[in-house]
Protein backbone atom coordinates (compact mmCIF):
# COMPACT_ATOMS: atom_id res chain seq x y z
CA UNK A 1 -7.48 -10.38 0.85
CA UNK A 2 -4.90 -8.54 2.92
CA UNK A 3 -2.65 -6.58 0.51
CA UNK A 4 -0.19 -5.98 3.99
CA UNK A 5 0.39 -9.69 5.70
CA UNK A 6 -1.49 -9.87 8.87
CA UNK A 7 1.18 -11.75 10.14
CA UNK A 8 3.62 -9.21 10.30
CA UNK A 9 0.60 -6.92 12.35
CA UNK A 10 -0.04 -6.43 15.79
CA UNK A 11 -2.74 -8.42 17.10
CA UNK A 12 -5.33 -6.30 19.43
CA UNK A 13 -6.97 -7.60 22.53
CA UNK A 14 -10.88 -6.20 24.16
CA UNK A 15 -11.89 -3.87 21.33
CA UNK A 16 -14.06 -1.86 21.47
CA UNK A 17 -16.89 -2.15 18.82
CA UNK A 18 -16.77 0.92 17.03
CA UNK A 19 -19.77 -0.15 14.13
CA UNK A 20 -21.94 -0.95 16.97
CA UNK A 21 -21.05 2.28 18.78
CA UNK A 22 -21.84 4.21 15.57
CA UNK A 23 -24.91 2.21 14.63
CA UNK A 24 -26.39 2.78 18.39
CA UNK A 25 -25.83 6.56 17.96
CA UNK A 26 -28.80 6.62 15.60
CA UNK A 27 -31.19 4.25 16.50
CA UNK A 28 -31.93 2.29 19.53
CA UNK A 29 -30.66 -1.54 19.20
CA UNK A 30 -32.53 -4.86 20.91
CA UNK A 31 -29.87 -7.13 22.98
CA UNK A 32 -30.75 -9.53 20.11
CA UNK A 33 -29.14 -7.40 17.57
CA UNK A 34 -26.24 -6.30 19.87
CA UNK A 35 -25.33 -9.43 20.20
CA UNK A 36 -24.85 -10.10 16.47
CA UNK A 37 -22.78 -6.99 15.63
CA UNK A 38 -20.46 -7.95 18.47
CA UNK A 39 -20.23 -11.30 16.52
CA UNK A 40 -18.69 -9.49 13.26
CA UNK A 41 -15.71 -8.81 15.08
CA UNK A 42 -13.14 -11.42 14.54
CA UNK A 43 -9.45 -10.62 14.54
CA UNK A 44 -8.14 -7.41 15.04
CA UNK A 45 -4.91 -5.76 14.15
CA UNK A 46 -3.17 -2.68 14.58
CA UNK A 47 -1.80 -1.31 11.34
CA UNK A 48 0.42 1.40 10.64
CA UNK A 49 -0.10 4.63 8.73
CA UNK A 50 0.37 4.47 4.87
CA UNK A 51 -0.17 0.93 4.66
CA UNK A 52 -2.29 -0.82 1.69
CA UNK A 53 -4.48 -2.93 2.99
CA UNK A 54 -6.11 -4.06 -0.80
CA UNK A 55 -5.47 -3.51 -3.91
CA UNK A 56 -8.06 -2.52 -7.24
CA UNK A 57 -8.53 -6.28 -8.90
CA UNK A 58 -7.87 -8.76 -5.75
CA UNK A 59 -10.65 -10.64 -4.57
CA UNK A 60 -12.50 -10.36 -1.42
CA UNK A 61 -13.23 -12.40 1.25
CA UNK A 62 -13.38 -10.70 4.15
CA UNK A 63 -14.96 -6.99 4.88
CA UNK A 64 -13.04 -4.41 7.01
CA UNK A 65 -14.14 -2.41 10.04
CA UNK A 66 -12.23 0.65 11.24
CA UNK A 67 -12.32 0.13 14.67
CA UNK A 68 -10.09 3.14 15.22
CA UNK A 69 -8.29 5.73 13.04
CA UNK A 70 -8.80 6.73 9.00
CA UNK A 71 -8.65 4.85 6.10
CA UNK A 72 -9.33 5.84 2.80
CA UNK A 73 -10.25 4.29 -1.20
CA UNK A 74 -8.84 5.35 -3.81
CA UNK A 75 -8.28 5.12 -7.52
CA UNK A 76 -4.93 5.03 -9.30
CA UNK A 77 -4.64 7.43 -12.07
CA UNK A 78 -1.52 6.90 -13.47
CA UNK A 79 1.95 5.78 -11.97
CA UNK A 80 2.29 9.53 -10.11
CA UNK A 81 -0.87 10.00 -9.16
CA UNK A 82 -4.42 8.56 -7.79
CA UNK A 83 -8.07 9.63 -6.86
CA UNK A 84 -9.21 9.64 -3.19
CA UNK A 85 -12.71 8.32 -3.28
CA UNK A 86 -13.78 8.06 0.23
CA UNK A 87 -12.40 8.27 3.56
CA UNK A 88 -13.48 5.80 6.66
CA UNK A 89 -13.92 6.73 10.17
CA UNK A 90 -13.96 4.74 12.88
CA UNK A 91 -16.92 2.46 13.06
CA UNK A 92 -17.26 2.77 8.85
CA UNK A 93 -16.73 -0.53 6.95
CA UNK A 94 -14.95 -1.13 3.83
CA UNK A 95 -15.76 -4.14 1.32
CA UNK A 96 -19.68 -4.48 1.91
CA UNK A 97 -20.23 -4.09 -2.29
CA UNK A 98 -17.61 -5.80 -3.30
CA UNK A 99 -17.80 -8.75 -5.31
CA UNK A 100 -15.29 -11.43 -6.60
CA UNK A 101 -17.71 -11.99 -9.35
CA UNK A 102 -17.87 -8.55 -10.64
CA UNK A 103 -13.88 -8.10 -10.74
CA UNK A 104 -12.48 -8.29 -7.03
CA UNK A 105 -12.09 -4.96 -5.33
CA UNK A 106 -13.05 -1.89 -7.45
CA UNK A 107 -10.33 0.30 -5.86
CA UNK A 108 -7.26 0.65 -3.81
CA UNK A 109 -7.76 0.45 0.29
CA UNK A 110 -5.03 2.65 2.47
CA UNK A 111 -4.36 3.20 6.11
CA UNK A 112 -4.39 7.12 6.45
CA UNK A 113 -3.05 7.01 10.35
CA UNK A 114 -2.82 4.44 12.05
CA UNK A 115 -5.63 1.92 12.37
CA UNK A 116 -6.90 -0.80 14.49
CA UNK A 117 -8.79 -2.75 11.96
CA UNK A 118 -11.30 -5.90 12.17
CA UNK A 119 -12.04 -8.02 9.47
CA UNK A 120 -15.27 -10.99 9.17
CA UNK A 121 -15.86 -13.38 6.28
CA UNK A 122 -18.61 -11.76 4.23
CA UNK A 123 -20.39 -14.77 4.81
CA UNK A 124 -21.21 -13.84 8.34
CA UNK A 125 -23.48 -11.24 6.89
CA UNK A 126 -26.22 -14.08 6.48
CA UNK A 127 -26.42 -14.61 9.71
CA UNK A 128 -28.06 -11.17 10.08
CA UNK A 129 -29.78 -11.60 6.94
CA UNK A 130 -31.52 -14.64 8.25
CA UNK A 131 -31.98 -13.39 12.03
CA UNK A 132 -33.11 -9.51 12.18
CA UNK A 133 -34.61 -7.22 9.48
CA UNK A 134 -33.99 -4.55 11.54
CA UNK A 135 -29.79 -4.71 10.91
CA UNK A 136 -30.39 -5.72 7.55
CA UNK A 137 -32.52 -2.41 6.88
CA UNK A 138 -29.83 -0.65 8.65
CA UNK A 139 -26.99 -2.51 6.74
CA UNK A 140 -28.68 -1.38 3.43
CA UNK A 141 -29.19 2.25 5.03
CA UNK A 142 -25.60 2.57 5.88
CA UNK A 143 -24.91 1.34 1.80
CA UNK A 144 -27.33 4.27 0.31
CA UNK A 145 -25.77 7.08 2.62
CA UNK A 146 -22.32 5.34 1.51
CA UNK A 147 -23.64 5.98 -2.56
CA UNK A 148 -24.85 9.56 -1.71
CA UNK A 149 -21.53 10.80 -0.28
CA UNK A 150 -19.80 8.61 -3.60
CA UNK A 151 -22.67 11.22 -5.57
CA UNK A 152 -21.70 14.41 -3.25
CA UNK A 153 -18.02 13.87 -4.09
CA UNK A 154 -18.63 13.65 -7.81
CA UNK A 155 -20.26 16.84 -7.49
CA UNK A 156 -17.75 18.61 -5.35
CA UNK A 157 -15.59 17.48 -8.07
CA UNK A 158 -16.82 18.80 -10.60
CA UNK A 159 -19.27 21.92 -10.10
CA UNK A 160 -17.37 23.72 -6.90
CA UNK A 161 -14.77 25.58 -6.57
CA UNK A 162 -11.53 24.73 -4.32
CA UNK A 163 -13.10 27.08 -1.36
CA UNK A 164 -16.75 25.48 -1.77
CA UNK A 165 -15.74 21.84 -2.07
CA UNK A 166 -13.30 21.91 1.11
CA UNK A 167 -16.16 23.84 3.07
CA UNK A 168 -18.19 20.55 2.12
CA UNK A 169 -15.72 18.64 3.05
CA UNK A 170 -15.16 19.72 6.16
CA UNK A 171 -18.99 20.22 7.55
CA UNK A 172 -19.30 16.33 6.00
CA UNK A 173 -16.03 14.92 7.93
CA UNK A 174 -17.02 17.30 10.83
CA UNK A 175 -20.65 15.23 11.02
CA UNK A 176 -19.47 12.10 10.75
CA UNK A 177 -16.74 12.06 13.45
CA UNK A 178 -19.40 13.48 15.94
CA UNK A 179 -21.64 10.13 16.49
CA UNK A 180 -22.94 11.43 19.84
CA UNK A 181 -24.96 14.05 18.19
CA UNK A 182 -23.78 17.60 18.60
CA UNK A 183 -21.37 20.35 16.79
CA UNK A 184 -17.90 19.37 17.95
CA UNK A 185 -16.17 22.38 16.90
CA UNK A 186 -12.88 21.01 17.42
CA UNK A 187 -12.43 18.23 15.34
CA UNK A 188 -9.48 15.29 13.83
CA UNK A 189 -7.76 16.44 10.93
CA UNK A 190 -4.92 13.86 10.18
CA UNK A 191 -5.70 15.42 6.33
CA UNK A 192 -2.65 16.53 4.49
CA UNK A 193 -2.77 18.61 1.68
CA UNK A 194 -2.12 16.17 -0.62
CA UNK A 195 -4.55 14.02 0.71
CA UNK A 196 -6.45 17.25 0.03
CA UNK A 197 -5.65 17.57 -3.02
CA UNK A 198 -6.23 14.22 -3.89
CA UNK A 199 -9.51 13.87 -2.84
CA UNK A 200 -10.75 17.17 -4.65
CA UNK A 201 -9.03 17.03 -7.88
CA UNK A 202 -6.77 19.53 -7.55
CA UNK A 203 -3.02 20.50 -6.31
CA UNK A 204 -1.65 20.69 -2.79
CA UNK A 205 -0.04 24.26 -3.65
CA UNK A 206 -4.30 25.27 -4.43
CA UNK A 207 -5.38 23.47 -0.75
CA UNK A 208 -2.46 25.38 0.90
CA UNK A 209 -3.95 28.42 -0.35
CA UNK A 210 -7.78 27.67 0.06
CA UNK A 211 -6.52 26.89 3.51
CA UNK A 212 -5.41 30.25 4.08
CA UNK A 213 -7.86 31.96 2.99
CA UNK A 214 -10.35 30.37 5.84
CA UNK A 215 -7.89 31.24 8.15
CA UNK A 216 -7.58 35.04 6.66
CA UNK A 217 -11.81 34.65 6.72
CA UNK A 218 -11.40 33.19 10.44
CA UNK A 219 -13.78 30.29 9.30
CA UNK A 220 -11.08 27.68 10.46
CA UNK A 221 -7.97 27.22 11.87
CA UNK A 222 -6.05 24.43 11.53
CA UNK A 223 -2.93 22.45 13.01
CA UNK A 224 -1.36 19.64 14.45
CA UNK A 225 -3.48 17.14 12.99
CA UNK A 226 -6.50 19.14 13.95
CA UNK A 227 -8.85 21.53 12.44
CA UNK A 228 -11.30 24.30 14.85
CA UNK A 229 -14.68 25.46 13.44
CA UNK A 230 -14.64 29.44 13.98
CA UNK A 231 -17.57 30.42 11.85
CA UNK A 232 -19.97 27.13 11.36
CA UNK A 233 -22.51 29.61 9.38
CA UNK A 234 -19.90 30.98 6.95
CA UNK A 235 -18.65 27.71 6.25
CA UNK A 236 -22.30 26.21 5.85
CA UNK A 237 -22.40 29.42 3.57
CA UNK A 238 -19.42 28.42 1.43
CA UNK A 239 -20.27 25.06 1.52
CA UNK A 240 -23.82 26.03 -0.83
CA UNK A 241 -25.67 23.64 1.34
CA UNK A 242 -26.43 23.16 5.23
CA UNK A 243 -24.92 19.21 5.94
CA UNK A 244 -28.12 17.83 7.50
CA UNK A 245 -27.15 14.95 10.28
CA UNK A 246 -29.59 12.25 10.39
CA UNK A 247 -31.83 12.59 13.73
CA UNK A 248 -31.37 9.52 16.22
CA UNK A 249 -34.27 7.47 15.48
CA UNK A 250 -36.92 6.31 18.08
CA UNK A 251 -38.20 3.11 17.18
């Protein structure tokens, strides 16, 4: 499935388990079920920024974890240019819908920055089928709030305006990288504006302006591959709607 060979990749020693880390942020986990996340985990490599890792129409057989850095999907338009569909965070996986039945791989898959990623035979997924219903709930959790961010994109696509849909952007990537459950003001932001621009539909010259016009607004400020929350409400404001972060969950 590797677009990239794995060969040619770095192989990565004691990883830490970033999906289980993510899952356990949520919801309390028995050893039981632990044990068979840590089990996903087969190979890991280190792969460099601006790498394809698949390509739209090959066929999977393996599912990806981000163990650490950004990926992203995306679509190719035409020869010059492409739609960003999604971007994965550490502990995210990429692959868990696809089908080499329905067509291989429905899009393009790109290292952002540089990644440490894992990859399992999608086959290993019965084994949680057929040993806990609680990961198998979660699994199919993790797949709805995947298809309601694919939903919120289409929107911010095409019924907000540059400074709206970057607000949402923003509060949703600002959620998302903070597992441990509080308002990290300070946050990532390996984002460039054409990666911007790709993922909103519209040019870099428009995100370099929409850009400045937080920072005229103080709302953000941002830099060096990072991006500071000044006015949460504002941007929440701009954004049309508060991003809601799922409560940890006491069963």
């Amino acid at each position: 499935m590797w677009f990239v060979d794995p060969r040619k990749l770095a192989m990565v020693d004691h990883v830490d388990n970033a999906l289980l880390r993510r899952i356990g942020a949520v919801t309390a986990l028995k050893r039981s079920d632990r044990d068979l996340l840590d089990s996903l985990i087969g190979e890991a490599h280190r792969v460099p920024a601006d790498k394809c890792m698949a390509r739209r129409g090959s066929h999977p057989r393996e599912v990806f974890i981000v163990l650490g850095g950004w990926a992203y999907t995306s679509w190719p338009v035409d020869s010059e240019r492409r739609q960003i569909l999604e971007i994965k965070l550490e502990g995210e996986m990429i692959g868990l819908t696809e089908n080499a039945r329905d067509g291989g791989w429905q899009s393009d898959v790109h290292t952002l920055t540089g990644c440490t990623i894992a990859t399992f035979p999608r086959e290993r997924l019965r084994r949680i089928f057929d040993s806990s219903a609680r990961l198998t709930e979660l699994l199919f959790l993790m797949l709805r709030e995947e298809r309601r961010e694919l939903v919120n994109h289409l929107v911010l696509i095409g019924r907000h305006d540059a400074y709206s849909a970057l607000a949402n952007l923003i509060l949703s990537l600002n959620w998302r990288l903070d597992m441990e459950g509080g308002k990290a003001e300070l946050m990532e932001w390996p984002l460039t504006n054409r990666h911007v621009a790709d993922l909103l539909g519209i040019t870099p010259v428009h995100v370099s302006r929409t850009l400045g016009r937080m920072r005229a607004d103080r709302v953000v400020d941002a830099g060096q591959r990072q991006l500071r929350i000044l006015d949460r409400a504002h941007l929440e404001k701009a954004a049309g709607c508060r991003v809601r972060r799922q409560e940890p969950d006491q069963d």
